[in-house]
Protein backbone atom coordinates (compact mmCIF):
# COMPACT_ATOMS: atom_id res chain seq x y z
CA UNK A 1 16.92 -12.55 10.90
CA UNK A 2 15.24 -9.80 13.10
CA UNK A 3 12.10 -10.68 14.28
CA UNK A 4 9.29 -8.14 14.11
CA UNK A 5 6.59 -7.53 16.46
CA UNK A 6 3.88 -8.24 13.85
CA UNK A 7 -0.03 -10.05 13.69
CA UNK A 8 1.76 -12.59 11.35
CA UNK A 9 -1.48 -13.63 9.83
CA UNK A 10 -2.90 -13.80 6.19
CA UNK A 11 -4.59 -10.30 5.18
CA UNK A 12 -7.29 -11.06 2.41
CA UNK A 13 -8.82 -7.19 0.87
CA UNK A 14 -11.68 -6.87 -1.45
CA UNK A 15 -10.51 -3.90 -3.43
CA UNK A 16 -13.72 -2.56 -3.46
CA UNK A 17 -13.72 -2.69 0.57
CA UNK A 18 -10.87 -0.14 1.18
CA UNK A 19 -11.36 2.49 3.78
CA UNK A 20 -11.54 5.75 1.87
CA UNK A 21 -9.30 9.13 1.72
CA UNK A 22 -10.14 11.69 -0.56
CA UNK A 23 -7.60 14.50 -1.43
CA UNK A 24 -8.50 17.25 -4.07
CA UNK A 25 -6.40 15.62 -6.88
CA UNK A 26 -7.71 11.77 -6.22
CA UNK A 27 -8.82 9.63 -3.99
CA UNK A 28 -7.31 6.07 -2.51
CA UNK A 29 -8.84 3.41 -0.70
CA UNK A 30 -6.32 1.72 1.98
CA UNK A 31 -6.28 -2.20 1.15
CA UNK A 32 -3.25 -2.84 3.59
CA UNK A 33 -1.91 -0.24 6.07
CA UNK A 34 2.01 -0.24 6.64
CA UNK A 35 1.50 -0.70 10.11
CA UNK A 36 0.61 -4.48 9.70
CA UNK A 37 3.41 -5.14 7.80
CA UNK A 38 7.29 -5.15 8.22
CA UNK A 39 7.71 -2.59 4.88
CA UNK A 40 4.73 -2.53 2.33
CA UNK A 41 1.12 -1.01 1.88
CA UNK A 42 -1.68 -1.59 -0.69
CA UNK A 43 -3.99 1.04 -2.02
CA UNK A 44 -6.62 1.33 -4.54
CA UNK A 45 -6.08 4.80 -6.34
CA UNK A 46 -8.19 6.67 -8.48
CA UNK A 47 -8.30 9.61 -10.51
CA UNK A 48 -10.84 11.33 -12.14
CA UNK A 49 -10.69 11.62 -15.98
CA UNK A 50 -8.71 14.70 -17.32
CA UNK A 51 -7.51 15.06 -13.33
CA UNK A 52 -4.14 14.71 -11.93
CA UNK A 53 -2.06 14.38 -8.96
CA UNK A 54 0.21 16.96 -7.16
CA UNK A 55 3.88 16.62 -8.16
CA UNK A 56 6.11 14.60 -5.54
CA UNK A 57 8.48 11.85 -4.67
CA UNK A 58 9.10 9.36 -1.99
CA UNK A 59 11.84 9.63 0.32
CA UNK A 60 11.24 6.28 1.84
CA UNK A 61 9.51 3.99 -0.40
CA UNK A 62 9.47 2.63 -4.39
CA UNK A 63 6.16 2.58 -6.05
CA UNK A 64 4.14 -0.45 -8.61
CA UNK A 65 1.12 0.66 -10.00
CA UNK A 66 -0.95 -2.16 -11.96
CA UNK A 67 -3.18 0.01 -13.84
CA UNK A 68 -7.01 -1.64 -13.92
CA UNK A 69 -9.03 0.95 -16.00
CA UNK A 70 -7.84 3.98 -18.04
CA UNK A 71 -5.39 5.29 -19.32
CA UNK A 72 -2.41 7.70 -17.56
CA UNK A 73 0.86 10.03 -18.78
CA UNK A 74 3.07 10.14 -15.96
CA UNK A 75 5.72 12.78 -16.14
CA UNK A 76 8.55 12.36 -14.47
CA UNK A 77 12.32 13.31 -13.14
CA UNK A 78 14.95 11.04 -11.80
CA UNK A 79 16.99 12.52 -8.34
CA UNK A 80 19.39 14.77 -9.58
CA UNK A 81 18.18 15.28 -13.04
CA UNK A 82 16.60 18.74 -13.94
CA UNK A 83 15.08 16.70 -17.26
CA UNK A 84 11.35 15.55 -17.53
CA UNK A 85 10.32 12.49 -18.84
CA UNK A 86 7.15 11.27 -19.76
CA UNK A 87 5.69 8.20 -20.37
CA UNK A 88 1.99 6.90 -20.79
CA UNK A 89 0.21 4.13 -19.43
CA UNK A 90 -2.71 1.87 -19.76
CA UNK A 91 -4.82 -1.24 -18.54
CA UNK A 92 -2.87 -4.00 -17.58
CA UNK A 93 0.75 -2.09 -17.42
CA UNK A 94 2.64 -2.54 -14.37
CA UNK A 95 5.10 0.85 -13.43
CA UNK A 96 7.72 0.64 -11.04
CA UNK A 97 8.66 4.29 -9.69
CA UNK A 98 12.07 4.40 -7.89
CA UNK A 99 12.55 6.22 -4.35
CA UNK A 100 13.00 10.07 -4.84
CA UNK A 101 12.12 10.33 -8.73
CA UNK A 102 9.50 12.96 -8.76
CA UNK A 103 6.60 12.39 -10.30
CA UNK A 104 3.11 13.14 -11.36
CA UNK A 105 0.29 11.01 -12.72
CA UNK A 106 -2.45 12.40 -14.82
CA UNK A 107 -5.40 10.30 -16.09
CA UNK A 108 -6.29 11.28 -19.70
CA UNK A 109 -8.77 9.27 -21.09
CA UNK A 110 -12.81 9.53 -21.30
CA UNK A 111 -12.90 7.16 -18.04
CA UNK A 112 -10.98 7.65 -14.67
CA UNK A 113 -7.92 6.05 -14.02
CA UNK A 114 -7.82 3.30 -11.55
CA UNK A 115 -4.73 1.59 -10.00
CA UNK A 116 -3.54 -0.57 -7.84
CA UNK A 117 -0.55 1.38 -5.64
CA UNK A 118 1.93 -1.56 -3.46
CA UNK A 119 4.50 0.95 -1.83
CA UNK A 120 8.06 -0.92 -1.19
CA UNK A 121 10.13 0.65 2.03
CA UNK A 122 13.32 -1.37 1.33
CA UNK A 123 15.40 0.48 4.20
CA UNK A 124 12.26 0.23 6.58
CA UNK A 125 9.42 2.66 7.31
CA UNK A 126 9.56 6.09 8.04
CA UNK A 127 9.93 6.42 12.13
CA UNK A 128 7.54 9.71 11.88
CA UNK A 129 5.13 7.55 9.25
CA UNK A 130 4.06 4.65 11.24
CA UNK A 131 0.75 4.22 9.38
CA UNK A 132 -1.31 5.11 6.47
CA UNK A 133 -3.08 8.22 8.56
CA UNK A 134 0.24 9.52 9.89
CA UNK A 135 1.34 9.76 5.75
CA UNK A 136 -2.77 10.95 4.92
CA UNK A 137 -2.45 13.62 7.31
CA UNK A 138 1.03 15.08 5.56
CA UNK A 139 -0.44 14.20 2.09
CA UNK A 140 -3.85 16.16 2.72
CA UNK A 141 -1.44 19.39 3.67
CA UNK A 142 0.95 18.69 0.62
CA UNK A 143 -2.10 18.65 -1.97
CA UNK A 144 -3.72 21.63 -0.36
CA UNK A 145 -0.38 23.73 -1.01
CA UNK A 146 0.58 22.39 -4.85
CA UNK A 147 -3.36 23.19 -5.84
């Protein structure tokens, strides 16, 4: 097995503790940055009631959400499908979003919706990606143009 250049200790996150990044559609809190791992990262996500995010996929990594408050409709479309799904979520649910299925997730109940993001990079992390900010600072230009 390859070995990786990694601290290889235990990371323990309160997820009220995560550092904060605020885009117009939500906001996450980073509870484990890719960089100290060999192919995940945790984030708290939130989105404000009758809010959504921007629609996009994931070249590089699945998604699982465990949904802690509110309720959500995701709409959806597999790669190489010009159909749109929907489905709708709510406390307690865990989703599973494959790599490159576009998606968007809107939170449409009275409260926000809060969830637990673990992204999954089964082939390995993006080489131009090499933390959380490196994605922020792509994801702050992406939700400025789809708004």
């Amino acid at each position: 097995m390859k070995e990786h250049n990694l601290n290889k200790k235990i990371i323990v996150k309160n997820i009220k503790n995560g550092k904060e990044y605020r885009w117009l559609t939500h906001t996450n809190y980073l509870l484990l940055d890719r960089k100290d791992t060999i192919g995940t990262e945790v984030f708290l996500t939130t989105i404000k009631s009758n809010k959504f995010t921007h629609r996009h996929s994931h070249k590089y990594n699945e998604q699982l959400y465990y949904v802690i408050k509110g309720k959500g409709m995701i709409v959806y479309k597999y790669k190489n499908s010009s159909k749109d799904n929907k489905i709708y979520i709510k406390e307690k649910e865990v989703v599973f979003i494959p790599m490159e299925t576009e998606h968007q997730i809107f939170s449409i109940g009275k409260s926000d919706l809060v969830y637990i993001t673990i992204d999954i990079f089964p082939k390995g992390k993006p080489k131009d990606e090499k933390t959380w900010d490196d994605h922020a600072q792509k994801l702050t230009i992406e939700t400025k143009l789809n708004n």
